[in-house]
C-alpha atoms as a PDB file:
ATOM      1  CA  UNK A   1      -4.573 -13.685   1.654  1.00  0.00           C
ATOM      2  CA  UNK A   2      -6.870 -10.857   2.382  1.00  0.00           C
ATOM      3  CA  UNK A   3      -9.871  -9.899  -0.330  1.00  0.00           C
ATOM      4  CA  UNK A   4     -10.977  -7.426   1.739  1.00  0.00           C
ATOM      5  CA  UNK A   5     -12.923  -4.045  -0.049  1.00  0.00           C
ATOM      6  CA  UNK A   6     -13.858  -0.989   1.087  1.00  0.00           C
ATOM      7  CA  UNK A   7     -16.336   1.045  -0.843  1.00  0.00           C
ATOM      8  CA  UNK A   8     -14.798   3.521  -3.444  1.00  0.00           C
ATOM      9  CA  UNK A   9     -16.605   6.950  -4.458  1.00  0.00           C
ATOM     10  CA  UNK A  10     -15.919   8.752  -7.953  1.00  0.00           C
ATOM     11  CA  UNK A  11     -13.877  11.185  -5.909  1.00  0.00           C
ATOM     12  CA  UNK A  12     -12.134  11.654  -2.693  1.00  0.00           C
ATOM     13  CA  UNK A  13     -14.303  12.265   0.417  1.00  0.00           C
ATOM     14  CA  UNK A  14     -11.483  14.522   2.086  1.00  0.00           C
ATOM     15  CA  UNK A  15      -9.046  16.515  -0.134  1.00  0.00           C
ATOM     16  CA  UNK A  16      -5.787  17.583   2.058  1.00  0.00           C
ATOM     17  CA  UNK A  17      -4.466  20.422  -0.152  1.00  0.00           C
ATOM     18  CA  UNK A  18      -0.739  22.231   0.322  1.00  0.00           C
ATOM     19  CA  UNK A  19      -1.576  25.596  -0.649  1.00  0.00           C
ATOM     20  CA  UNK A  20       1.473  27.148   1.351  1.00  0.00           C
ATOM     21  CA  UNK A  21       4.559  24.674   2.504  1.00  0.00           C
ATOM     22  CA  UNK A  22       6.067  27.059   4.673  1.00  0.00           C
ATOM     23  CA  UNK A  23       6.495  26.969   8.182  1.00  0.00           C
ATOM     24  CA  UNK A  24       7.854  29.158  11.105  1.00  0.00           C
ATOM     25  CA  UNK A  25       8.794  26.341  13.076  1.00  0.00           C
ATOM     26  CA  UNK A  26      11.355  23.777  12.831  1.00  0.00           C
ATOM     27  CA  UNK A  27      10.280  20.988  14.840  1.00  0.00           C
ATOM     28  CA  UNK A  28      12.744  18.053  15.450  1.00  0.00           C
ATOM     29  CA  UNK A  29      10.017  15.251  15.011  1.00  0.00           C
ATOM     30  CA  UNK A  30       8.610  16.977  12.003  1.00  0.00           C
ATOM     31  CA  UNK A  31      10.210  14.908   8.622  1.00  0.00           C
ATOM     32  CA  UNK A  32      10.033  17.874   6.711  1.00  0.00           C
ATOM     33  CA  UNK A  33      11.023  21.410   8.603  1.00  0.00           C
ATOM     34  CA  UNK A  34      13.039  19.362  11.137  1.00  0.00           C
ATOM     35  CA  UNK A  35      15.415  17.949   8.562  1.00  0.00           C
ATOM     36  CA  UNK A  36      16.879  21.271   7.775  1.00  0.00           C
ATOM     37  CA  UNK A  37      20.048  19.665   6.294  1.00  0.00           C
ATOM     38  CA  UNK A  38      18.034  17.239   3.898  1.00  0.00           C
ATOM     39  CA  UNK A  39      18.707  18.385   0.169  1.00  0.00           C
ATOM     40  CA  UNK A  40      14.938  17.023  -0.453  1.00  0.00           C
ATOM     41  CA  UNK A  41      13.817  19.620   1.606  1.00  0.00           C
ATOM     42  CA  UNK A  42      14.664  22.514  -0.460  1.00  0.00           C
ATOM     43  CA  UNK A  43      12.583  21.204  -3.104  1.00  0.00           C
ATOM     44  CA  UNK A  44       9.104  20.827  -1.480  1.00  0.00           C
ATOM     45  CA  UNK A  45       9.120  24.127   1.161  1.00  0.00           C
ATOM     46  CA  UNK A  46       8.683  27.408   0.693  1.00  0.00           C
ATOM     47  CA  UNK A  47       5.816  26.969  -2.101  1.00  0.00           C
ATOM     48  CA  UNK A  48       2.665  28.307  -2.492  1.00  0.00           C
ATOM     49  CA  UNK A  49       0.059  26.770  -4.822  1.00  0.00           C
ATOM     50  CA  UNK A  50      -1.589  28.855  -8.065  1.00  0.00           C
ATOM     51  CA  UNK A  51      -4.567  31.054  -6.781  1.00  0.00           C
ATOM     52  CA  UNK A  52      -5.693  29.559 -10.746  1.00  0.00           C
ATOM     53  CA  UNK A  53      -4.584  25.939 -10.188  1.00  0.00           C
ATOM     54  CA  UNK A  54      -6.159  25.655  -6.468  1.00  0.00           C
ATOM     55  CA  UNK A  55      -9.493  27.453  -7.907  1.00  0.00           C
ATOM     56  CA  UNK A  56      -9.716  24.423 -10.522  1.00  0.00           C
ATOM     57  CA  UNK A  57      -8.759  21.619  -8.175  1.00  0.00           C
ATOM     58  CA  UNK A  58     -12.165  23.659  -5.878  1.00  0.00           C
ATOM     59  CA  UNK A  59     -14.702  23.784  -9.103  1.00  0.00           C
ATOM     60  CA  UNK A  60     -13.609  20.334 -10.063  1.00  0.00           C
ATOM     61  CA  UNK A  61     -14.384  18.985  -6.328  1.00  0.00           C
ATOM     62  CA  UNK A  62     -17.303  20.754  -5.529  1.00  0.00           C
ATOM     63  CA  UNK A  63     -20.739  19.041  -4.799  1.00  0.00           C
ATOM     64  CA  UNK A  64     -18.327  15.623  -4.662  1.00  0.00           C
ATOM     65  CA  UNK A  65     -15.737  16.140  -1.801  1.00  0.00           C
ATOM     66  CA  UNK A  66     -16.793  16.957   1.634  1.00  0.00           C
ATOM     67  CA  UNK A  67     -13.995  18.133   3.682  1.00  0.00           C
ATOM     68  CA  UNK A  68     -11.163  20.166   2.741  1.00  0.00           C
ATOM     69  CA  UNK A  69      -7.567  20.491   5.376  1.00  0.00           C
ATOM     70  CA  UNK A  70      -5.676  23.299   3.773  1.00  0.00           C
ATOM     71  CA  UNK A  71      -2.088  22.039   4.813  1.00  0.00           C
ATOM     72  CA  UNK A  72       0.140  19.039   5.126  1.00  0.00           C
ATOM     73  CA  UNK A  73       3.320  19.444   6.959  1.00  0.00           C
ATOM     74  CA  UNK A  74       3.836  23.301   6.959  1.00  0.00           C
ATOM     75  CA  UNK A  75       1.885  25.857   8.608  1.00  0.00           C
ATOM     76  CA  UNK A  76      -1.402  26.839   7.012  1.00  0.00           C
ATOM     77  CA  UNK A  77      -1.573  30.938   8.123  1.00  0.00           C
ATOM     78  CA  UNK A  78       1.924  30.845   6.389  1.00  0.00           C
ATOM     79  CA  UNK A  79      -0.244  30.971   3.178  1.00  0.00           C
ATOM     80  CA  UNK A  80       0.087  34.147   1.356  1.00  0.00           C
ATOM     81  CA  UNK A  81      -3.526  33.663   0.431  1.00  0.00           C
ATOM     82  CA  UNK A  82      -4.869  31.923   2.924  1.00  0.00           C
ATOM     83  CA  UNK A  83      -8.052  33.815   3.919  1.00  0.00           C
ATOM     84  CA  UNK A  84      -8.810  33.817   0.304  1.00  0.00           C
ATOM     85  CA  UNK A  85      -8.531  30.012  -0.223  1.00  0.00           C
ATOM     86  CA  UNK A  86     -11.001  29.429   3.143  1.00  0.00           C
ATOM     87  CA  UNK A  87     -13.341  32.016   1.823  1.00  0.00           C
ATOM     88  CA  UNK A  88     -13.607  30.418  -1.041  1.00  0.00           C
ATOM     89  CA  UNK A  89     -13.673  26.568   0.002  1.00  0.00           C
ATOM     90  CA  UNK A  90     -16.830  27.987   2.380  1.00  0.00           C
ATOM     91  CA  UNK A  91     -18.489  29.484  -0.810  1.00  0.00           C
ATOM     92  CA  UNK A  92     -18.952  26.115  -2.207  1.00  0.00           C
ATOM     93  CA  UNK A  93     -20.072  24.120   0.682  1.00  0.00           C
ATOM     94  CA  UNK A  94     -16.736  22.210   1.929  1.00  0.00           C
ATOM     95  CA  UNK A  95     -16.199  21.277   5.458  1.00  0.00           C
ATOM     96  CA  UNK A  96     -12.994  23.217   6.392  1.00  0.00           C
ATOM     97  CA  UNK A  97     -10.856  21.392   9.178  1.00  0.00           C
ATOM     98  CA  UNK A  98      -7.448  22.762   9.716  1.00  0.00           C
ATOM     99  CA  UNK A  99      -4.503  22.371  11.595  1.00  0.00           C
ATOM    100  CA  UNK A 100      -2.240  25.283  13.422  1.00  0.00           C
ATOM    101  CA  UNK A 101       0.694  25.888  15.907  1.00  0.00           C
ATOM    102  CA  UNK A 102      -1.614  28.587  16.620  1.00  0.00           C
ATOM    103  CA  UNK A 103       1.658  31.104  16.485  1.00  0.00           C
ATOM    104  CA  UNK A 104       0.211  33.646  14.149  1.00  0.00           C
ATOM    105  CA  UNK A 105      -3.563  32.765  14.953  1.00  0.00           C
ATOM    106  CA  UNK A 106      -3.820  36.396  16.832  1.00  0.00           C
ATOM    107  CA  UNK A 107      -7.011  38.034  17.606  1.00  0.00           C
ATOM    108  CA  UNK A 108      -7.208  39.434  14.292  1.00  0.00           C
ATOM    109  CA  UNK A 109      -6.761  35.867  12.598  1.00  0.00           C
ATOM    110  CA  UNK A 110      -8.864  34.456  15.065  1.00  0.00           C
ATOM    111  CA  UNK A 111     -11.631  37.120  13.785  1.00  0.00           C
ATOM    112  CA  UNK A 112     -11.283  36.164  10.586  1.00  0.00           C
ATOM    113  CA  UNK A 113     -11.559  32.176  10.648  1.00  0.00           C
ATOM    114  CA  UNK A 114     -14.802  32.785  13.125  1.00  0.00           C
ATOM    115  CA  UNK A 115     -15.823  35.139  10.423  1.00  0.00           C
ATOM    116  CA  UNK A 116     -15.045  32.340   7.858  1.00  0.00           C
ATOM    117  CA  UNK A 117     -16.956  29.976   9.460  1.00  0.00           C
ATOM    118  CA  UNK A 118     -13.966  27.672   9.405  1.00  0.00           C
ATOM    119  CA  UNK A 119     -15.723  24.153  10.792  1.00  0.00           C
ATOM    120  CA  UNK A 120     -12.872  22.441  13.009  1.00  0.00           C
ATOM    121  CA  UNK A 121      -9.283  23.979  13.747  1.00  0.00           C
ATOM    122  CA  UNK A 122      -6.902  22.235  16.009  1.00  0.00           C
ATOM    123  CA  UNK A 123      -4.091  23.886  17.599  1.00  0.00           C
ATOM    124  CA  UNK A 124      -0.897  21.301  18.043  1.00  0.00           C
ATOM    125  CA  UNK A 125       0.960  22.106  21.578  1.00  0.00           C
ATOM    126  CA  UNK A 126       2.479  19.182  22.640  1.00  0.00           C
ATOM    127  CA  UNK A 127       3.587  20.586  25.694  1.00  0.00           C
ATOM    128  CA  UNK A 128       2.472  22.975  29.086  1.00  0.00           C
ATOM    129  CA  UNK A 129       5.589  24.642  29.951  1.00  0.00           C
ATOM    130  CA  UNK A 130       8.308  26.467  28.192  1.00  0.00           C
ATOM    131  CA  UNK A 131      11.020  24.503  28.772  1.00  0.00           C
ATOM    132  CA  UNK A 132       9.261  21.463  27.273  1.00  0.00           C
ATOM    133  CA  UNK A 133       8.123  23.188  24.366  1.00  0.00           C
ATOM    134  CA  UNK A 134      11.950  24.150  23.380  1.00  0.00           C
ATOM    135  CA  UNK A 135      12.671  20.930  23.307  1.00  0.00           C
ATOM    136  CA  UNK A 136       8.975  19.861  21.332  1.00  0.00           C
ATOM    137  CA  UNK A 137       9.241  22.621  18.894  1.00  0.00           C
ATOM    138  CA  UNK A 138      11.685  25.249  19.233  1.00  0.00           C
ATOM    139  CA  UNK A 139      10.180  27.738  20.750  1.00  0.00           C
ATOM    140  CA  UNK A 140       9.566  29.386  24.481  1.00  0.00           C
ATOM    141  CA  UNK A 141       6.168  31.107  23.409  1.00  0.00           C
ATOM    142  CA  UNK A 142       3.321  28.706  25.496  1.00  0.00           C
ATOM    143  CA  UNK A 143       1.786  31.933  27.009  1.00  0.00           C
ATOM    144  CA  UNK A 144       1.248  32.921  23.524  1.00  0.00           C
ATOM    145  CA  UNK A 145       0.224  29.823  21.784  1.00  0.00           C
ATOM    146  CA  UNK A 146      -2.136  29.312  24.978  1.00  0.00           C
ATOM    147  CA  UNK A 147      -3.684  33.231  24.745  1.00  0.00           C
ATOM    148  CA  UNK A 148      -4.097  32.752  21.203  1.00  0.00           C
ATOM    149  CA  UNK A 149      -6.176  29.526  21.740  1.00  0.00           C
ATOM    150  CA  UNK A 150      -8.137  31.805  24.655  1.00  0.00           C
ATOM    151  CA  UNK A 151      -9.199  34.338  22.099  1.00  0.00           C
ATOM    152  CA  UNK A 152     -10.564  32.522  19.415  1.00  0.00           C
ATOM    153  CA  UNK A 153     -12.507  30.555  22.051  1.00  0.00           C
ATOM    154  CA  UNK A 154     -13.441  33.772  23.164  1.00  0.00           C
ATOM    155  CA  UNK A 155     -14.591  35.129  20.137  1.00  0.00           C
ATOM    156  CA  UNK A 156     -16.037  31.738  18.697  1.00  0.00           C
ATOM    157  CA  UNK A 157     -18.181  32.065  21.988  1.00  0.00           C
ATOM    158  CA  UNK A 158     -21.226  29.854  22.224  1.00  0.00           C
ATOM    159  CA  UNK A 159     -21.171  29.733  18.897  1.00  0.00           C
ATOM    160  CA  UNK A 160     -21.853  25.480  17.117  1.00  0.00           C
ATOM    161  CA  UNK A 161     -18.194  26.370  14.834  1.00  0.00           C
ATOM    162  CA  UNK A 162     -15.179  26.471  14.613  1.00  0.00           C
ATOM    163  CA  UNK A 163     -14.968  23.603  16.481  1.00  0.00           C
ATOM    164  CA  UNK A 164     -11.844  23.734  18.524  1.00  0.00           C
ATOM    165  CA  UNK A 165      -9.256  21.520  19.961  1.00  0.00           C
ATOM    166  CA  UNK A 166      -6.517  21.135  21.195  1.00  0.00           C
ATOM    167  CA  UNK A 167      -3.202  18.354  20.085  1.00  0.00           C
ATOM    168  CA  UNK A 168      -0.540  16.610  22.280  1.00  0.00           C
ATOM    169  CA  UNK A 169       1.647  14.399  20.396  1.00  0.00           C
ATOM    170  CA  UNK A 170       3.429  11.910  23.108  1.00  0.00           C
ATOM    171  CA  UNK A 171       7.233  11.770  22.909  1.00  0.00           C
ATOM    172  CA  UNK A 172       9.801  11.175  25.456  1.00  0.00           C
ATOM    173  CA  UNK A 173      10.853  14.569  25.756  1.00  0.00           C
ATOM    174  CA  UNK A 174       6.899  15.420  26.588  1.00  0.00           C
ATOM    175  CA  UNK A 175       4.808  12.434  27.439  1.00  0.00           C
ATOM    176  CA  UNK A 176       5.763  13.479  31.394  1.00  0.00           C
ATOM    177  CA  UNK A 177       3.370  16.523  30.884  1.00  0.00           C
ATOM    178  CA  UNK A 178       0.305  14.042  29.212  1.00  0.00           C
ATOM    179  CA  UNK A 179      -1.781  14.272  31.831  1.00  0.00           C
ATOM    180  CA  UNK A 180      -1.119  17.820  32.736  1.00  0.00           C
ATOM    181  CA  UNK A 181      -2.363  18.903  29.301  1.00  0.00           C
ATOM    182  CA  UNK A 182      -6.034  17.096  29.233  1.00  0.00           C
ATOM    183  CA  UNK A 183      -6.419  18.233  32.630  1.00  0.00           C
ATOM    184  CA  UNK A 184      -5.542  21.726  31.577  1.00  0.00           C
ATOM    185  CA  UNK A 185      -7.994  21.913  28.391  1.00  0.00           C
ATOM    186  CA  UNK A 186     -10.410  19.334  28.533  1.00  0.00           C
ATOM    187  CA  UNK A 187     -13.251  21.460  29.936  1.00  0.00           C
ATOM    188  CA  UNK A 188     -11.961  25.128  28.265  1.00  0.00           C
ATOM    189  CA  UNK A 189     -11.904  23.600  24.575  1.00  0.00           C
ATOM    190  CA  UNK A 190     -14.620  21.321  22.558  1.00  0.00           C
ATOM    191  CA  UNK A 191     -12.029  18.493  22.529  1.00  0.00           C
ATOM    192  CA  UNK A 192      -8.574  17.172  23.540  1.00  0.00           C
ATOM    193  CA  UNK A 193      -6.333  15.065  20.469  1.00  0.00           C
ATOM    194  CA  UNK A 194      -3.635  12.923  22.461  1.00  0.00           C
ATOM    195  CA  UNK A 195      -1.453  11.232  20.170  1.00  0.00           C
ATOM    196  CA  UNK A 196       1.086   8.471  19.531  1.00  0.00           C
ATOM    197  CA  UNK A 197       4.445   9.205  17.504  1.00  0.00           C
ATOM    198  CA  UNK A 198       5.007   7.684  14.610  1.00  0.00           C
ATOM    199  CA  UNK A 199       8.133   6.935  13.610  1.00  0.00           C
ATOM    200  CA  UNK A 200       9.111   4.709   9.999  1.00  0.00           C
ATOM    201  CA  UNK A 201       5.716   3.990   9.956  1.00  0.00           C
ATOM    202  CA  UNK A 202       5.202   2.546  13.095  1.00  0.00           C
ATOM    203  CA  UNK A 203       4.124   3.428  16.695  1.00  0.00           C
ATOM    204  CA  UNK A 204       6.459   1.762  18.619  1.00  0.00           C
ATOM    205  CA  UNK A 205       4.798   2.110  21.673  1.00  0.00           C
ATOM    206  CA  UNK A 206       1.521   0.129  20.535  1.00  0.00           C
ATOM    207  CA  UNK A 207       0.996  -3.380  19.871  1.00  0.00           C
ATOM    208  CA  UNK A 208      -0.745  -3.790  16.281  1.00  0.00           C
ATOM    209  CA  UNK A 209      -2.014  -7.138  15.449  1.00  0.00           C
ATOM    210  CA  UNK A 210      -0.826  -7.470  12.023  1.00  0.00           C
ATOM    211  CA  UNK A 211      -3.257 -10.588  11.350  1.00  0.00           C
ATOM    212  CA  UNK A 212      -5.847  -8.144  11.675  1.00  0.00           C
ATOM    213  CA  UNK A 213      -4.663  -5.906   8.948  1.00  0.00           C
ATOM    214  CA  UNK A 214      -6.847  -4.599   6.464  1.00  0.00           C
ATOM    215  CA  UNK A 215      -6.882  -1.936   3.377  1.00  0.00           C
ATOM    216  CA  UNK A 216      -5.563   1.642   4.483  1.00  0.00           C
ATOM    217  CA  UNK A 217      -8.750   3.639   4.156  1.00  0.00           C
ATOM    218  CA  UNK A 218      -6.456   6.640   3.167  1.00  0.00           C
ATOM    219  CA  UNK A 219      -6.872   4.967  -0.139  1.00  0.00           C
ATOM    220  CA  UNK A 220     -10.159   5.145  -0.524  1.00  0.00           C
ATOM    221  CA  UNK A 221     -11.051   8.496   1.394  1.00  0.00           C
ATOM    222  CA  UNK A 222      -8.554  10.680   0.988  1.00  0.00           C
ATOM    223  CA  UNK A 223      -6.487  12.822  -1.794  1.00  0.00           C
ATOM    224  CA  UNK A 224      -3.217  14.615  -0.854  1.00  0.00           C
ATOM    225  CA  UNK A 225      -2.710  17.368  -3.199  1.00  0.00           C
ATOM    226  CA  UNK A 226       0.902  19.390  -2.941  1.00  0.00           C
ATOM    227  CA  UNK A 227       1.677  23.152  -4.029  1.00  0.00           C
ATOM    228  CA  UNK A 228       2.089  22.048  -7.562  1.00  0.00           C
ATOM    229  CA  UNK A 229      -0.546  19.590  -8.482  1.00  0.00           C
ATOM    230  CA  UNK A 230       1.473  16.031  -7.475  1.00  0.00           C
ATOM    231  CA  UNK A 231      -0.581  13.599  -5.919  1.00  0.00           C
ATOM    232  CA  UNK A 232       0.877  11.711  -3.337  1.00  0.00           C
ATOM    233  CA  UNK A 233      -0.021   8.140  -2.199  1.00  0.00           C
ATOM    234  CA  UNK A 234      -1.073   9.394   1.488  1.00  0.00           C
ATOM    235  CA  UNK A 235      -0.520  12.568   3.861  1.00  0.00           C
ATOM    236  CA  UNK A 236       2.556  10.298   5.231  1.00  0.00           C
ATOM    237  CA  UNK A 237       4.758  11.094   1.716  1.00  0.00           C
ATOM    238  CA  UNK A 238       6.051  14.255   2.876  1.00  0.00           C
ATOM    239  CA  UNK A 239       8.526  14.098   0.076  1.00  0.00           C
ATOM    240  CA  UNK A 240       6.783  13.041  -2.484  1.00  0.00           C
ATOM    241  CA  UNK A 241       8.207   9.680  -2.742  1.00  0.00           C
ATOM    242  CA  UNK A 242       4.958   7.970  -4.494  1.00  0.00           C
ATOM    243  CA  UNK A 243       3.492  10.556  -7.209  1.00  0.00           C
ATOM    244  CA  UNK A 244       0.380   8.640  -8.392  1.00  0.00           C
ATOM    245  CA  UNK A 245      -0.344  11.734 -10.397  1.00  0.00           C
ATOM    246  CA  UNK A 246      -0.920  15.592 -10.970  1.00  0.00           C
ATOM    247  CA  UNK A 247      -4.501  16.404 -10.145  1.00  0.00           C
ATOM    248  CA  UNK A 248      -4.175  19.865 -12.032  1.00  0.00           C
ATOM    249  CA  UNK A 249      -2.043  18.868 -15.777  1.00  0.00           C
ATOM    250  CA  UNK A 250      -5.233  16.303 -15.436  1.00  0.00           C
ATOM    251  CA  UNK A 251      -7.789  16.085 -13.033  1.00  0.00           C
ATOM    252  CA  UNK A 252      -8.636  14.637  -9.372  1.00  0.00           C
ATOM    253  CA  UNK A 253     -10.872  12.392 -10.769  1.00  0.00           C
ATOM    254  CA  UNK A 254      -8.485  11.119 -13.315  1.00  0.00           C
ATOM    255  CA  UNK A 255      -5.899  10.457 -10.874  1.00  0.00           C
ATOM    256  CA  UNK A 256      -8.518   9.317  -7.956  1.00  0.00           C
ATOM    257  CA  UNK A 257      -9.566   6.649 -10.812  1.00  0.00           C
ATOM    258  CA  UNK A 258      -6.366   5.752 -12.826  1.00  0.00           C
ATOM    259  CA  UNK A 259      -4.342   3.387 -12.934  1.00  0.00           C
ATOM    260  CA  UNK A 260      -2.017   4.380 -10.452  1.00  0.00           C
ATOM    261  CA  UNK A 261      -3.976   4.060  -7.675  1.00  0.00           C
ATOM    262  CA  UNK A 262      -6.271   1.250  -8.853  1.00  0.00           C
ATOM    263  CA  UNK A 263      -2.929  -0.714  -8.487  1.00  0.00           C
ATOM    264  CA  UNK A 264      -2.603   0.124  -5.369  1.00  0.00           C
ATOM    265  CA  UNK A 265      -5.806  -0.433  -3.953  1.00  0.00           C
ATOM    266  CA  UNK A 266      -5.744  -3.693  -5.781  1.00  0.00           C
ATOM    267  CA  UNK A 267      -2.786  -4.850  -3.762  1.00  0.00           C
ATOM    268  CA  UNK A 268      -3.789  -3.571  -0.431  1.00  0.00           C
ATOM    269  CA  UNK A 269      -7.266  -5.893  -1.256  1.00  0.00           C
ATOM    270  CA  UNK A 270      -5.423  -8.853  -2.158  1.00  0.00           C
ATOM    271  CA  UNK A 271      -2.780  -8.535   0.968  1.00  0.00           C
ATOM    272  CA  UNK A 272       0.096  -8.062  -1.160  1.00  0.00           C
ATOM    273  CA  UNK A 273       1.862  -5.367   1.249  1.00  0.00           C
ATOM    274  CA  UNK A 274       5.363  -5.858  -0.271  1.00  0.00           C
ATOM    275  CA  UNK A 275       4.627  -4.963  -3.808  1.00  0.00           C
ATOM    276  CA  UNK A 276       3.653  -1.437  -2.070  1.00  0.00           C
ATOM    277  CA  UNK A 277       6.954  -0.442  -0.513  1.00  0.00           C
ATOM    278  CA  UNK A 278       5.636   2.934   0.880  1.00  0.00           C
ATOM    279  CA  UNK A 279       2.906   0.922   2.727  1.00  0.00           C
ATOM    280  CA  UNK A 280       4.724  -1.917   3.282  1.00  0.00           C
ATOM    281  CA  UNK A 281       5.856  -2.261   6.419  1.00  0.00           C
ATOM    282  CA  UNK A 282       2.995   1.047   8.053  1.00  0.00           C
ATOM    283  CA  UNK A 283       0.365   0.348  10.662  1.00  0.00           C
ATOM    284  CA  UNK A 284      -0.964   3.772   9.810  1.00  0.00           C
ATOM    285  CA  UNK A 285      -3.840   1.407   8.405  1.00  0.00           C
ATOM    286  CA  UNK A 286      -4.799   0.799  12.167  1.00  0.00           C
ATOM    287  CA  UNK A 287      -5.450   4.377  12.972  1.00  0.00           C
ATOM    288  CA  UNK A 288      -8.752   4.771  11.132  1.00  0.00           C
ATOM    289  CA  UNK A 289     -10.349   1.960  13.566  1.00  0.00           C
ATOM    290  CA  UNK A 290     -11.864   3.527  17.025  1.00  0.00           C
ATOM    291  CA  UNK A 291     -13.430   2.329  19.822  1.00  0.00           C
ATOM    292  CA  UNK A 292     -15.586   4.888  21.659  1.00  0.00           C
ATOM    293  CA  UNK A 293     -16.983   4.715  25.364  1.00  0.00           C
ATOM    294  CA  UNK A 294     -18.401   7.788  27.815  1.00  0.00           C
ATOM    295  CA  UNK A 295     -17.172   9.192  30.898  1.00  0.00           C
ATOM    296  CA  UNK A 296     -18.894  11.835  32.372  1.00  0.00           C
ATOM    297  CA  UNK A 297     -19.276  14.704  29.875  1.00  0.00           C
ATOM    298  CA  UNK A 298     -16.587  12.848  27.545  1.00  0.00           C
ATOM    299  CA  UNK A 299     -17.087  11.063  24.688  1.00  0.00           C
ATOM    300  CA  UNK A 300     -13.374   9.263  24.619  1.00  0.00           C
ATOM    301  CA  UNK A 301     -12.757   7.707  20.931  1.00  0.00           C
ATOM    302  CA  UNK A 302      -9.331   5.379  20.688  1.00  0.00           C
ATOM    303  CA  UNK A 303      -7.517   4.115  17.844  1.00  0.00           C
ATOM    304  CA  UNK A 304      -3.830   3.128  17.548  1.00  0.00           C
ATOM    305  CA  UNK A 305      -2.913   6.601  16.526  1.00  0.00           C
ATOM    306  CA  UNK A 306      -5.114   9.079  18.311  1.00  0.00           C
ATOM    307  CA  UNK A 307      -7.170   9.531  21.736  1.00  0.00           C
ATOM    308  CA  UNK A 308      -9.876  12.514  21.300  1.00  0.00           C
ATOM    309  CA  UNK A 309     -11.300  13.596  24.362  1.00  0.00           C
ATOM    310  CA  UNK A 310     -14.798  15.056  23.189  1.00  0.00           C
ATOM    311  CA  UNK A 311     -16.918  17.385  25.392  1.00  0.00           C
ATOM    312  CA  UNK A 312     -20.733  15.828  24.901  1.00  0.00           C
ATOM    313  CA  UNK A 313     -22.189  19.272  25.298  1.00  0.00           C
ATOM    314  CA  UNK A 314     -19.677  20.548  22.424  1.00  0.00           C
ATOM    315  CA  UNK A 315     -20.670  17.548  19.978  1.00  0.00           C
ATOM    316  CA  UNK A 316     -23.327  19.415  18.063  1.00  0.00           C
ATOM    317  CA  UNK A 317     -20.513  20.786  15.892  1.00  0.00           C
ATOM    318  CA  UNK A 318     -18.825  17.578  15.014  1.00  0.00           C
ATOM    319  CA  UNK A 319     -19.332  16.905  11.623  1.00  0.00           C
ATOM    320  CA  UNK A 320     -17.263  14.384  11.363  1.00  0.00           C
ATOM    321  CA  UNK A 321     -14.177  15.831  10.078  1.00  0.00           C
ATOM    322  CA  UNK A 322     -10.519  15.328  11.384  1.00  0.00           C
END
């Protein structure tokens, strides 16, 4: 039976906040947006969080969290207040790191999260040609997504932030174009993010050792916050399936530190997977360990879940932020 701890701060390290969970794509991987004939989905999309309840959930935070993603599973620049919410994480000193289709990230949105002084935003493709895209996501717009990408480079300049990548998730319909895409951007952006489906919690196309397995470090890092307050066990509960709490009717620190997720903690120390059916059977655990090595002007980190392709002369901006 494992005993094994990881250290525990009064408050989450990295806050993911849903202040919009709309989307203007409908990919079929995606659990959410792609299940357009779920009746859960109805429920959860097409919210936007309180400009009141997200500015309490910010002051509460503030001087204890470092980094902030402003999204889950929809489409952050969906957010009727948006440029608002970035403005004011930046006020207080978070680390901003975001992730985009990049669909309505035009030059005048580009501007404005340069302006911003967003830190990291990564732009998910997942494909270099139209007719892969359709399938990937729905869409026939690469020249776009791809000139969009262009022009905030552009304007970002030589500039330490935002730091910006680029994301290929690998899936049958895709994984033919892999190589294609990190030979396409790994020189033009500060870094390339391959990585591995996941499907019911597993990737099926990597061996985990299971023996190995140790706490989730979600647990102990990192607070998912949705449009109305509900705290969610991990980023993975798209539908809310675990509440552990409402970080607004209380507080983030309350929930970070009650009961809830002491529990759960408690049985991810002591090895007891099964009385946490949500973790159960996921090897998302195994995606927080890397192993790093150089080649050339790349720093290459590898875990189960992700490959990131790192320009060395680009790694003055890394902060350490996903």
């Amino acid at each position: 039976m494992s005993t094994y701890k990881l250290p525990l701060e009064p408050y989450p390290s990295r806050v993911l906040m849903d202040l919009s969970s709309d989307c203007n794509l409908k990919c079929p991987m995606c659990v959410v947006h792609g299940s357009t004939d779920d009746p859960k989905v109805n429920a959860i999309i097409k919210k936007h969080m309180k400009v009141t309840d997200a500015k309490q959930i910010l002051d509460e935070i503030e001087g204890h969290t470092k980094t902030i993603g402003p999204g889950l599973w929809s489409e952050p620049l969906m957010g009727r207040d948006i440029l608002m919410h970035l403005r004011s994480m930046k006020r207080r000193g978070f680390t901003i790191s975001m992730n985009s289709n990049g669909l309505l990230m035009n030059k005048k949105m580009a501007a404005s999260l340069v302006e911003i002084d967003v830190d990291s935003i990564t732009v998910s493709i997942d494909a270099t040609t139209n007719e892969t895209l359709s399938k990937i996501r729905g869409v026939e717009k690469i020249e776009k997504i791809e000139a969009h990408v262009k022009h905030l480079l552009a304007i970002r300049g030589d500039s330490p932030s935002p730091r910006i990548g680029v994301s290929f998730t690998k899936q049958p319909e895709n994984v033919h174009e892999v190589q294609d895409f990190i030979d396409k951007w790994v020189e033009i952006t500060d870094f390339v993010r391959i990585g591995e489906i996941f499907e019911d919690g597993k990737f099926p196309h990597i061996d985990i050792n299971h023996e190995q397995r140790k706490p989730c470090a979600e647990l102990y890092e990192t607070m998912t916050i949705h449009t109305n307050g509900d705290v969610s066990i991990c980023c993975l509960d798209g539908f809310k399936d675990v509440v552990v709490g409402n970080a607004v009717e209380t507080s983030v620190k309350e929930v970070w530190q009650g009961e809830a997720m002491t529990k759960i903690r408690e049985h991810h120390e002591n090895g007891e997977w099964e009385k946490v059916p949500f973790c159960k059977n996921c090897d998302r655990w195994a995606s927080n360990i890397f192993e790093e090595k150089q080649e050339g002007n790349l720093l290459i980190r590898t875990s189960a879940e992700f490959t990131f392709y790192n320009r060395l002369d680009r790694l003055n901006s890394w902060k350490k932020c996903r």
